[in-house]
C-alpha atoms as a PDB file:
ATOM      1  CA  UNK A   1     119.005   6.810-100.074  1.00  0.00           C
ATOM      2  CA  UNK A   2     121.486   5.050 -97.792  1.00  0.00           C
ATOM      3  CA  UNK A   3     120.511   2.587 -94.632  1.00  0.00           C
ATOM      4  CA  UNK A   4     122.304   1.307 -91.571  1.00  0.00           C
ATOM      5  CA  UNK A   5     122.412   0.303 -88.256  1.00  0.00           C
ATOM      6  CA  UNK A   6     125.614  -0.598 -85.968  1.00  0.00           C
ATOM      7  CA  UNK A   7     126.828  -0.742 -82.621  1.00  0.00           C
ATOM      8  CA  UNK A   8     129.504   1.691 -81.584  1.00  0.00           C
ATOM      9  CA  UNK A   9     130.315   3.197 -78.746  1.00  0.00           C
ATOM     10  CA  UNK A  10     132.992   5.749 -80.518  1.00  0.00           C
ATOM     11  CA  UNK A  11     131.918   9.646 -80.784  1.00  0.00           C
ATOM     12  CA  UNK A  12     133.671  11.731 -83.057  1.00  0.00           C
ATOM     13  CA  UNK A  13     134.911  14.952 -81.647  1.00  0.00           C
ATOM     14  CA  UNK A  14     135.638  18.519 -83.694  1.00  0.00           C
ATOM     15  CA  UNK A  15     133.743  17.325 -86.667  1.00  0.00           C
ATOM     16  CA  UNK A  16     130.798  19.891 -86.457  1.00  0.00           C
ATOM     17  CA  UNK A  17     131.073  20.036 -90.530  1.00  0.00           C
ATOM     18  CA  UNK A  18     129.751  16.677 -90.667  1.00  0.00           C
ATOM     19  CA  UNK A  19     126.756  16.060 -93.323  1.00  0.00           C
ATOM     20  CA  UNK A  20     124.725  13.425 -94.427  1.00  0.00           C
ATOM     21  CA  UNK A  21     126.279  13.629 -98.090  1.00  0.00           C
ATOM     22  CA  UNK A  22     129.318  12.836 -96.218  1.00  0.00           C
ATOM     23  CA  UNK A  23     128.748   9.711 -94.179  1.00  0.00           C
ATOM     24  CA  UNK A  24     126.723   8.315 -97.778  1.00  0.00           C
ATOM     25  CA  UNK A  25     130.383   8.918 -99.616  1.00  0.00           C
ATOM     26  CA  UNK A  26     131.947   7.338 -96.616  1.00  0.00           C
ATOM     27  CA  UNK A  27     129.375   4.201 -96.511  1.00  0.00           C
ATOM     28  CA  UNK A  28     129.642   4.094-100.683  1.00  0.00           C
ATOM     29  CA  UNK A  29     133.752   3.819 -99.828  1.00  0.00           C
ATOM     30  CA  UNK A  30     133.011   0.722 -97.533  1.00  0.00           C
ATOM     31  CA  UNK A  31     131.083  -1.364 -99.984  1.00  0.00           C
ATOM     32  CA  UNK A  32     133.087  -0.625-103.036  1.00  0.00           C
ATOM     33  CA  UNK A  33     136.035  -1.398-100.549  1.00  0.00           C
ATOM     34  CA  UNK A  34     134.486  -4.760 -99.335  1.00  0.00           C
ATOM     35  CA  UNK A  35     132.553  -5.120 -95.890  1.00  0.00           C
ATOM     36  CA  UNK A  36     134.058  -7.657 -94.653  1.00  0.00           C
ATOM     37  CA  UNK A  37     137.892  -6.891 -95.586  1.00  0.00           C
ATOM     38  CA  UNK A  38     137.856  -3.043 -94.998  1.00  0.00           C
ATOM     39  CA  UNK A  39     140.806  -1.557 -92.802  1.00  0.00           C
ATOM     40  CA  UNK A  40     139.876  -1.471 -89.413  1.00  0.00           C
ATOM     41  CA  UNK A  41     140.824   1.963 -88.532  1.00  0.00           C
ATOM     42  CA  UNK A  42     138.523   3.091 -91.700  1.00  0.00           C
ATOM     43  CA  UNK A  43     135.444   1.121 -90.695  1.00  0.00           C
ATOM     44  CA  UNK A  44     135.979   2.863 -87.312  1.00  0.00           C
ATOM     45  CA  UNK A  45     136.612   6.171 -88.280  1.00  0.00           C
ATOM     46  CA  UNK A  46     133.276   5.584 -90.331  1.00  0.00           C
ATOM     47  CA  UNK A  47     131.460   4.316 -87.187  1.00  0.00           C
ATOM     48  CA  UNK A  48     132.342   7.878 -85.345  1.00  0.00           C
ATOM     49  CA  UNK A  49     131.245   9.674 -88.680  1.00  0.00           C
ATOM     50  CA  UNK A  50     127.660   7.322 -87.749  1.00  0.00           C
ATOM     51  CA  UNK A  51     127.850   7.825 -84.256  1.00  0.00           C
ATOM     52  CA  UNK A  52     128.135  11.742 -84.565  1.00  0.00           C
ATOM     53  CA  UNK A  53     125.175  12.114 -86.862  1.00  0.00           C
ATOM     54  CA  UNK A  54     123.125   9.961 -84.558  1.00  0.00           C
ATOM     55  CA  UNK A  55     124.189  11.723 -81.516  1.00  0.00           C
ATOM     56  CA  UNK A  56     123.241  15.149 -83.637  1.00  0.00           C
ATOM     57  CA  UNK A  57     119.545  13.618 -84.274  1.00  0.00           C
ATOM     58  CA  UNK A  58     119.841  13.143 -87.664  1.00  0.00           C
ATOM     59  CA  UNK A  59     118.684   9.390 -87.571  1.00  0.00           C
ATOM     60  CA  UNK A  60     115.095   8.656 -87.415  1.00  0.00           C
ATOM     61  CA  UNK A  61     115.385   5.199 -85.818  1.00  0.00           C
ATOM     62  CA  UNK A  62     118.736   2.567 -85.486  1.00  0.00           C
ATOM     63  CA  UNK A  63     118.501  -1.195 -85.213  1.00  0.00           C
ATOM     64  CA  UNK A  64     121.858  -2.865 -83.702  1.00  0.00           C
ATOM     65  CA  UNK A  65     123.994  -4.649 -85.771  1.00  0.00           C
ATOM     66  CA  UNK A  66     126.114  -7.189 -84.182  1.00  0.00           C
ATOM     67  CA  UNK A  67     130.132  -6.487 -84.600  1.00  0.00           C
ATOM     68  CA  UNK A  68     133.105  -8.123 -84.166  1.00  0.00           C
ATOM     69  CA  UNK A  69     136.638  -7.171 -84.314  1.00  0.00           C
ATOM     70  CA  UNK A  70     140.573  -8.285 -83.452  1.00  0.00           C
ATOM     71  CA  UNK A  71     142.666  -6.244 -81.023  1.00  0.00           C
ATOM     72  CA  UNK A  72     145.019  -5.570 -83.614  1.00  0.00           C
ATOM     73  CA  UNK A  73     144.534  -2.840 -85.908  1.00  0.00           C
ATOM     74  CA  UNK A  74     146.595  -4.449 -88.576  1.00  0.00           C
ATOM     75  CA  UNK A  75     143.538  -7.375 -88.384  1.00  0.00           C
ATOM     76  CA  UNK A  76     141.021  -6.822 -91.045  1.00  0.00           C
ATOM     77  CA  UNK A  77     137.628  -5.732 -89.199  1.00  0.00           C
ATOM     78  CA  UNK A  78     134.904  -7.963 -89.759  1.00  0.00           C
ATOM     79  CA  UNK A  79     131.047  -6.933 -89.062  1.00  0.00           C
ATOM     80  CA  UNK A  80     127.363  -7.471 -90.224  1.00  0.00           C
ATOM     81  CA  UNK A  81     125.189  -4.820 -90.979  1.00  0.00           C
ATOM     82  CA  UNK A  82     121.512  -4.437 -90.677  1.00  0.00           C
ATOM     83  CA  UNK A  83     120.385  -2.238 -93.334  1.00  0.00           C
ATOM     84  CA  UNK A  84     117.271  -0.726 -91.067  1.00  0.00           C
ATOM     85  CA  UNK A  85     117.563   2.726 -90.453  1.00  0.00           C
ATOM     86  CA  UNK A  86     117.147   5.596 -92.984  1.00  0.00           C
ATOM     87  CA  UNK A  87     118.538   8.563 -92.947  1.00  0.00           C
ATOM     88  CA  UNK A  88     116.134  11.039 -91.791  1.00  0.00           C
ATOM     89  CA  UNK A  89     117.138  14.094 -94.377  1.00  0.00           C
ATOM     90  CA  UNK A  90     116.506  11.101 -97.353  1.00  0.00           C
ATOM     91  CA  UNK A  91     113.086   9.551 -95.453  1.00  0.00           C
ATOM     92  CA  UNK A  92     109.807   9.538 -97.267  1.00  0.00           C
ATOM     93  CA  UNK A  93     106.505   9.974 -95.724  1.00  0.00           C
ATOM     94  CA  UNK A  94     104.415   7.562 -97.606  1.00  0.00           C
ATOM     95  CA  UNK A  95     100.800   6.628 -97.151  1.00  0.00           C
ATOM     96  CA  UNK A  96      98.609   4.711 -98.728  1.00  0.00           C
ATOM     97  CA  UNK A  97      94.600   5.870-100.000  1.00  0.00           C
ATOM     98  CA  UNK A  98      91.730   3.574-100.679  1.00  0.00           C
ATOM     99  CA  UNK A  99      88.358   5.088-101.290  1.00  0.00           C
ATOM    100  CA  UNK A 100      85.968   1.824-101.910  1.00  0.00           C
ATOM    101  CA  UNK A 101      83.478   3.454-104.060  1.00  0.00           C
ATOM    102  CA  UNK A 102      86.056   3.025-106.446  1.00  0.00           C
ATOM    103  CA  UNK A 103      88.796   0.148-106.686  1.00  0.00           C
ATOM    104  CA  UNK A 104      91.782   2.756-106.956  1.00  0.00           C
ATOM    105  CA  UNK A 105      94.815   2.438-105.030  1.00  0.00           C
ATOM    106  CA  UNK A 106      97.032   5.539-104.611  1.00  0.00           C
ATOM    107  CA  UNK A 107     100.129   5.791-103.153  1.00  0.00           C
ATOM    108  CA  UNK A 108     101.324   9.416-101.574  1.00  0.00           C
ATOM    109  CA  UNK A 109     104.310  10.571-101.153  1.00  0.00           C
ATOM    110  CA  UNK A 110     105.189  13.879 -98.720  1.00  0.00           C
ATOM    111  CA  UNK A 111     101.446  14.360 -99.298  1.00  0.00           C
ATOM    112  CA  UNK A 112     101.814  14.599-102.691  1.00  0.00           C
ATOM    113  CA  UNK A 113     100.053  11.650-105.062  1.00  0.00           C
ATOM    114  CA  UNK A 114     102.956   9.199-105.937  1.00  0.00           C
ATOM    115  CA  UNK A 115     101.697   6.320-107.867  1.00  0.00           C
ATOM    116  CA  UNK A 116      98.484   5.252-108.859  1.00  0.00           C
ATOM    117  CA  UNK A 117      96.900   1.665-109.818  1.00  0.00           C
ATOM    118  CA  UNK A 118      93.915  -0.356-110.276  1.00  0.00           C
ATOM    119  CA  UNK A 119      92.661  -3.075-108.216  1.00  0.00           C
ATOM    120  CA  UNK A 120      89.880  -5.245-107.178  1.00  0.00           C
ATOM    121  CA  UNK A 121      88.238  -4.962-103.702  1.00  0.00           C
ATOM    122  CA  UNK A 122      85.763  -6.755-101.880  1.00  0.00           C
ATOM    123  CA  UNK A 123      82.324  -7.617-102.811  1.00  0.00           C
ATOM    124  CA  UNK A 124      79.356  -6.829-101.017  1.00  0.00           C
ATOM    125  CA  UNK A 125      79.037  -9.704 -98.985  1.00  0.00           C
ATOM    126  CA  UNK A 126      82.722  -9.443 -97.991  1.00  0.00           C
ATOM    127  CA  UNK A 127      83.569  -5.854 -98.176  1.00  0.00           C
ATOM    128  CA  UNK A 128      87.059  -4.441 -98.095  1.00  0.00           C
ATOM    129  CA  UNK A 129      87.673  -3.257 -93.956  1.00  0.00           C
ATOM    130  CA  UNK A 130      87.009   0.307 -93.751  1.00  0.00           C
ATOM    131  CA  UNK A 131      89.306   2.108 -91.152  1.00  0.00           C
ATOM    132  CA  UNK A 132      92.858   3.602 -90.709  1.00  0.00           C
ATOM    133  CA  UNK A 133      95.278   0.133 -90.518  1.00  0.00           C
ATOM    134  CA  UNK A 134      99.016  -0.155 -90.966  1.00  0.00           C
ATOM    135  CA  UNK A 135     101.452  -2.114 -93.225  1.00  0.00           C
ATOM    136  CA  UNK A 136     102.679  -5.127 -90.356  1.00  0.00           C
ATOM    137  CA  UNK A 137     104.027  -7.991 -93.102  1.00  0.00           C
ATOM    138  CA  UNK A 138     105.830  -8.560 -96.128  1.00  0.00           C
ATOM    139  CA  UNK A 139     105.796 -11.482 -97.781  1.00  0.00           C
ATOM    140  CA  UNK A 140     107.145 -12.475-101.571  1.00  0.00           C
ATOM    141  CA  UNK A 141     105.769 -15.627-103.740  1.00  0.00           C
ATOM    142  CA  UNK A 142     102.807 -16.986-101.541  1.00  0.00           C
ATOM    143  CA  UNK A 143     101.341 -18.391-104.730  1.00  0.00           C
ATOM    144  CA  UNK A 144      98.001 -18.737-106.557  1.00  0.00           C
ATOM    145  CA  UNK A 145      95.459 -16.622-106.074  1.00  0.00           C
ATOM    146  CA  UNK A 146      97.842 -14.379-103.619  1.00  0.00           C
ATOM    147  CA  UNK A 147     100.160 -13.736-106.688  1.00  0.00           C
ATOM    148  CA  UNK A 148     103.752 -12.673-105.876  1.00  0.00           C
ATOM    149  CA  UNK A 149     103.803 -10.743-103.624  1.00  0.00           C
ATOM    150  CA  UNK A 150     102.050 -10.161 -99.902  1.00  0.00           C
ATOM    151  CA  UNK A 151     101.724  -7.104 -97.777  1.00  0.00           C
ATOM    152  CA  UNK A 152      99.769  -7.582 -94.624  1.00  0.00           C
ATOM    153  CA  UNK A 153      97.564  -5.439 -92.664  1.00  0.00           C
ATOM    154  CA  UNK A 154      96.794  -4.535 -89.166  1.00  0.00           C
ATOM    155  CA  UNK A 155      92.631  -5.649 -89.490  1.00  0.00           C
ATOM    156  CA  UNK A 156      91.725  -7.141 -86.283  1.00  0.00           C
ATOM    157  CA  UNK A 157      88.994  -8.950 -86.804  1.00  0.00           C
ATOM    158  CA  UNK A 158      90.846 -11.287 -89.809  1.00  0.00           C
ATOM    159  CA  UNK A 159      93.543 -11.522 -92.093  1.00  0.00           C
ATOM    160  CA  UNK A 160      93.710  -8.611 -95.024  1.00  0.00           C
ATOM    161  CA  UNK A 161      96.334  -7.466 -97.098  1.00  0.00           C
ATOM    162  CA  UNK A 162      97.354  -6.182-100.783  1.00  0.00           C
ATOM    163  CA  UNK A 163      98.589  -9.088-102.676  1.00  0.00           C
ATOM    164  CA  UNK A 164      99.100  -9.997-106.025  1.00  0.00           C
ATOM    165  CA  UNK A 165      96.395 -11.840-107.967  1.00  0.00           C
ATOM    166  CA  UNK A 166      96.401 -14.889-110.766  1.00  0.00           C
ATOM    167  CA  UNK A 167      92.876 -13.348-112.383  1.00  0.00           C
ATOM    168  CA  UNK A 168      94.501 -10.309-113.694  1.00  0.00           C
ATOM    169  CA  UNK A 169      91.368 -10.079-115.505  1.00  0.00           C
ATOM    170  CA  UNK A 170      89.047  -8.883-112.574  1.00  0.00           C
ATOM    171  CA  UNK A 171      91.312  -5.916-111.610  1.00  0.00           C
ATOM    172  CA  UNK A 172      88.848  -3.023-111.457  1.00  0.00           C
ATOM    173  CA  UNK A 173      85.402  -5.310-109.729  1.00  0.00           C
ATOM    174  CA  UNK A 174      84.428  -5.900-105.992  1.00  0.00           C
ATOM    175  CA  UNK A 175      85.003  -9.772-106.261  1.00  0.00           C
ATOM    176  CA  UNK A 176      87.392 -10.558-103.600  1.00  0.00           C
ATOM    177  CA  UNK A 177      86.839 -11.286 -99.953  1.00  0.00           C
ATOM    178  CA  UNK A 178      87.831  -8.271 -98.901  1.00  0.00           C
ATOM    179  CA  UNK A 179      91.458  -7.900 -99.651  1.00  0.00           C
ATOM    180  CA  UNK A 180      92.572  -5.558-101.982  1.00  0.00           C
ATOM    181  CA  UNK A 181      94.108  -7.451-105.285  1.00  0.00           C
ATOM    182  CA  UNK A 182      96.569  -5.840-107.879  1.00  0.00           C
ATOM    183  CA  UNK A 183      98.102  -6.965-110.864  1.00  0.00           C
ATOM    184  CA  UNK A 184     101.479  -8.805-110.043  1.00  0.00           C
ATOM    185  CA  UNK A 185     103.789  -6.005-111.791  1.00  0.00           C
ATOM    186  CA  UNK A 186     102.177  -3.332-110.131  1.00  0.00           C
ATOM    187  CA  UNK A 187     102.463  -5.247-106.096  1.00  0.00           C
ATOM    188  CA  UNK A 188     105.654  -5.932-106.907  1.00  0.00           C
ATOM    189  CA  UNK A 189     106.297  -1.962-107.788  1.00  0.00           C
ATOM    190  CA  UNK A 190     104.495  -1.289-104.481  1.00  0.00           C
ATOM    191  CA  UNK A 191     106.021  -3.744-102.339  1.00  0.00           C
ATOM    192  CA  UNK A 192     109.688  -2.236-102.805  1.00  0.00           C
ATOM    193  CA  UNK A 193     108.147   1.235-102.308  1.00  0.00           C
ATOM    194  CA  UNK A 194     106.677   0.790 -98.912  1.00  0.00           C
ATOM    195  CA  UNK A 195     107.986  -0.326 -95.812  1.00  0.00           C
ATOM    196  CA  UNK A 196     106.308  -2.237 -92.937  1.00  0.00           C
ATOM    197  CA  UNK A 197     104.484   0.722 -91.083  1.00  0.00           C
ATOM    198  CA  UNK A 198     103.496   2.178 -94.042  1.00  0.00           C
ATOM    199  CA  UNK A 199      99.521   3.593 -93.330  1.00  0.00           C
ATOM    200  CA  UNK A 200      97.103   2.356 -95.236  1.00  0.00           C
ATOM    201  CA  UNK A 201      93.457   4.058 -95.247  1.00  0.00           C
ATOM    202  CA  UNK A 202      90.496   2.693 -96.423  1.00  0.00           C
ATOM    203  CA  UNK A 203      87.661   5.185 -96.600  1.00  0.00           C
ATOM    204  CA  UNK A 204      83.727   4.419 -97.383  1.00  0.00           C
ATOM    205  CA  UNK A 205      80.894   3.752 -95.740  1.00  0.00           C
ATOM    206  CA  UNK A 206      80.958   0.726 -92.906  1.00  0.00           C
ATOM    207  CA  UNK A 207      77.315   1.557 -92.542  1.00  0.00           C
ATOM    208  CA  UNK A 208      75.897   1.223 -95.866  1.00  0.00           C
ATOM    209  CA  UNK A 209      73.997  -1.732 -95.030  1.00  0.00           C
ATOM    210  CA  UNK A 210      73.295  -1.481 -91.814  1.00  0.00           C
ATOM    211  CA  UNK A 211      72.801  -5.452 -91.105  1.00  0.00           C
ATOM    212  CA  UNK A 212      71.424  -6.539 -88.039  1.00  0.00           C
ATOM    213  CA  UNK A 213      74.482  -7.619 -86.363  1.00  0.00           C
ATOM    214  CA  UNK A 214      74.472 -10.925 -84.574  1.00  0.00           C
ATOM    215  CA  UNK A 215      77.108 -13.130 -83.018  1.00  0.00           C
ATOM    216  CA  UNK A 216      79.780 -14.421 -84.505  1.00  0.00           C
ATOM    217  CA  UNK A 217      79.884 -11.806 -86.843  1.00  0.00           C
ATOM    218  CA  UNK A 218      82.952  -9.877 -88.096  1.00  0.00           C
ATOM    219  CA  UNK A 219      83.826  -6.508 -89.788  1.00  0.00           C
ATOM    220  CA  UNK A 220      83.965  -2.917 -89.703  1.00  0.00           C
ATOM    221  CA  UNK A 221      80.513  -2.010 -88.476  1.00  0.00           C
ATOM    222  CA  UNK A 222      81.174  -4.446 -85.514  1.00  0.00           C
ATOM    223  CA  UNK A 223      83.664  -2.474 -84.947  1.00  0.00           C
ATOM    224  CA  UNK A 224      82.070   0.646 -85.065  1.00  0.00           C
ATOM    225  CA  UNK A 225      79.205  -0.686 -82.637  1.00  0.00           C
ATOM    226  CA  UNK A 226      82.240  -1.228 -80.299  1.00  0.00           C
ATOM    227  CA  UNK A 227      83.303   1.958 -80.193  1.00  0.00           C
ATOM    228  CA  UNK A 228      80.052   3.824 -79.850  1.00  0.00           C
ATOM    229  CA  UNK A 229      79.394   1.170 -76.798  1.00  0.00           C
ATOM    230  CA  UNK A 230      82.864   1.954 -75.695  1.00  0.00           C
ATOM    231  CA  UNK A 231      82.286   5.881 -75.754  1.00  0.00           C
ATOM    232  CA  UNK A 232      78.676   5.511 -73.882  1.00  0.00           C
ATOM    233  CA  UNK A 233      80.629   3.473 -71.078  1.00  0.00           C
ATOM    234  CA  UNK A 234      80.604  -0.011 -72.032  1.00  0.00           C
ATOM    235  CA  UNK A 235      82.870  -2.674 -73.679  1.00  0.00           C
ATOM    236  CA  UNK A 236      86.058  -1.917 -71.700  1.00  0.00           C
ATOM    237  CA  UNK A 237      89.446  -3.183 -73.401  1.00  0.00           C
ATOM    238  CA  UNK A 238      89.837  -3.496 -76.613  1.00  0.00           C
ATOM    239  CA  UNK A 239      87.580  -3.108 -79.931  1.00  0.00           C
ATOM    240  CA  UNK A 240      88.488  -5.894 -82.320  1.00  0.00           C
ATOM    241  CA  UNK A 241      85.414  -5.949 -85.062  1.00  0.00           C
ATOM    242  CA  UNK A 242      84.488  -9.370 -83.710  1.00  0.00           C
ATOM    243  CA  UNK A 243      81.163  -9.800 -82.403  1.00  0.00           C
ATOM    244  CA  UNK A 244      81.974 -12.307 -79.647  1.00  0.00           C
ATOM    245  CA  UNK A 245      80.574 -13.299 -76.393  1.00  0.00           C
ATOM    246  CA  UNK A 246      82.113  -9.843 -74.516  1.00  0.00           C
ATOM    247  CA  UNK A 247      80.233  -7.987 -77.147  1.00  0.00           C
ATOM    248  CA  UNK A 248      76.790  -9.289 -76.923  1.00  0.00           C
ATOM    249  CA  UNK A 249      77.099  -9.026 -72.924  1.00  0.00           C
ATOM    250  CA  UNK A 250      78.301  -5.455 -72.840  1.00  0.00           C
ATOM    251  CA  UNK A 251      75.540  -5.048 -76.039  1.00  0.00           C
ATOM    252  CA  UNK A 252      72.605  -6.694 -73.843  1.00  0.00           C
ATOM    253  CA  UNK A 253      73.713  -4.272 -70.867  1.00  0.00           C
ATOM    254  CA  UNK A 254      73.188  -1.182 -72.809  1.00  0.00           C
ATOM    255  CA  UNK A 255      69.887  -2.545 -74.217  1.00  0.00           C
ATOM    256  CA  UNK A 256      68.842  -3.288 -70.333  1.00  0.00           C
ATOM    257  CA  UNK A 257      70.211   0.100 -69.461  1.00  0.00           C
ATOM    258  CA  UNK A 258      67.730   2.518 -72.767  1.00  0.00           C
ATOM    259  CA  UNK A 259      64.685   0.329 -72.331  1.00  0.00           C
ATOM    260  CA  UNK A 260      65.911  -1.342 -75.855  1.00  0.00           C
ATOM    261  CA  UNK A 261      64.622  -5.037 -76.393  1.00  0.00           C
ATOM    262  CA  UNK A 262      67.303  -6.920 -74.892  1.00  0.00           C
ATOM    263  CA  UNK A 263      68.046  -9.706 -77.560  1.00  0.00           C
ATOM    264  CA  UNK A 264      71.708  -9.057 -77.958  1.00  0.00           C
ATOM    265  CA  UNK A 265      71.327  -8.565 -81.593  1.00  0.00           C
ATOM    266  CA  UNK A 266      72.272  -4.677 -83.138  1.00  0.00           C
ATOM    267  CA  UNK A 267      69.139  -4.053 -84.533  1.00  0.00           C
ATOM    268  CA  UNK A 268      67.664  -0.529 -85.923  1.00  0.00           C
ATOM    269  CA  UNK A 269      66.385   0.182 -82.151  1.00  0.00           C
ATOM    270  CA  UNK A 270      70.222  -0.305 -81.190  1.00  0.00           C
ATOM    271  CA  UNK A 271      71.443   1.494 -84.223  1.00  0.00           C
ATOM    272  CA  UNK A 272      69.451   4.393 -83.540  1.00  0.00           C
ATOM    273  CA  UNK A 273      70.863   4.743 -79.916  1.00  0.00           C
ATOM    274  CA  UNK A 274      74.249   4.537 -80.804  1.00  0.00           C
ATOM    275  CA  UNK A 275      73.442   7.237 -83.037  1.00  0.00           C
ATOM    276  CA  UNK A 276      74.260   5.215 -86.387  1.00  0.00           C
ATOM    277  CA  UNK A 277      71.548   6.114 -88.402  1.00  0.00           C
END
């Protein structure tokens, strides 16, 4: 699979035979050939082989490179490219699977399973977030107990990610604080599979407790709390899994509003008229 991104106003014209094969032989020519000392008219010609595919639609998304070049065409052409975009006929749909009642990660590809490994997720007290989050960071080396490698997720309510781990030993237990740890080898493997976007679902139960939620605290059932206050007509903006000050006004509101003791706390009187039970 080939990436690239440029900037080129140049359109090719009568080259309706055009494939993808073609512009990978063409972009295999220019490294073999040497980026930076590549004949001008070639690295041009290639940029109207690039700039006819993406006027076709056969790019999913471009980032701009910046380019620079002499008047002369007997001046060798020298340019940067951003290896960002992926050819849409090569792309992968990837997605990532967590079920907590079991500290599995799976990774699919196309819908079909991909790659499966063991990990450790959180414990009770600090359960993994259930929800549907995205891949938003990618980080190598952070060190001790983060192992080698980082990849960050989209949780609003705090900072969770896959990572690495220097207790290879607890891979398979709930003992972290809700992150999801894997054995160095294996994030590494993962890390160079996915890209930033990359989904990552975490299925379970965010109710399996069902703690009386007070403020200042944080997770997926707050979150869930929001949303059913959210759908009844309360808590406008956005639902973050923090129970702040916003929450516990909009909460008390609702309470006023079903005859529900008005204490600001989720209790099972609130639970039950949210319809979390």
């Amino acid at each position: 699979m080939f990436s690239f991104a440029f900037r080129s106003r140049l359109r090719l014209r009568n080259h309706s035979f055009v494939s993808l094969q073609f512009v990978q032989q063409q972009f295999v020519k220019l490294l073999k050939a040497g980026i930076r000392t590549a004949p001008r008219r070639h690295f041009l010609y290639f940029c109207g082989v690039c700039s006819f595919v993406l006027s076709a639609g056969h790019l999913s998304t471009v980032a701009l490179a910046s380019t620079s070049y002499a008047k002369t065409a007997a001046t060798p052409h020298h340019v940067s490219l951003l290896l960002t975009a992926t050819l849409a006929g090569t792309k992968d749909s990837l997605e990532i699977r967590i079920d907590t009642k079991r500290p599995i990660l799976m990774l699919y590809r196309n819908g079909s399973l991909y790659k499966r490994y063991d990990v450790a997720l959180g414990k009770p007290a600090t359960p993994s977030p259930v929800g549907e989050w995205k891949i938003v960071d990618k980080q190598r080396n952070w060190g001790g107990g983060f192992g080698t490698r980082w990849l960050g997720l989209n949780v609003p309510w705090g900072t969770y990610g896959i990572h690495g781990t220097n207790r290879p030993d607890l891979i398979g237990k709930y003992v972290s604080n809700g992150c999801i740890r894997m054995r160095n080898a294996d994030v590494e493997q993962l890390y160079e599979l996915v890209p930033v976007g990359t989904p990552v679902i975490i299925r379970g139960d965010a109710m399996k407790t069902r703690r009386a939620l007070v403020l200042g605290n944080i997770g997926a059932d707050v979150l869930l709390v929001q949303h059913r206050l959210q759908d009844a007509g309360y808590f406008p903006g956005k639902c973050d899994g923090r129970f702040s000050g916003k929450t516990q006004f909009w909460l008390s509101l609702y309470e006023l509003a079903h005859h529900l003791p008005m204490d600001g706390v989720v209790g099972e009187d609130d639970y039950e008229a949210l319809g979390l039970t």
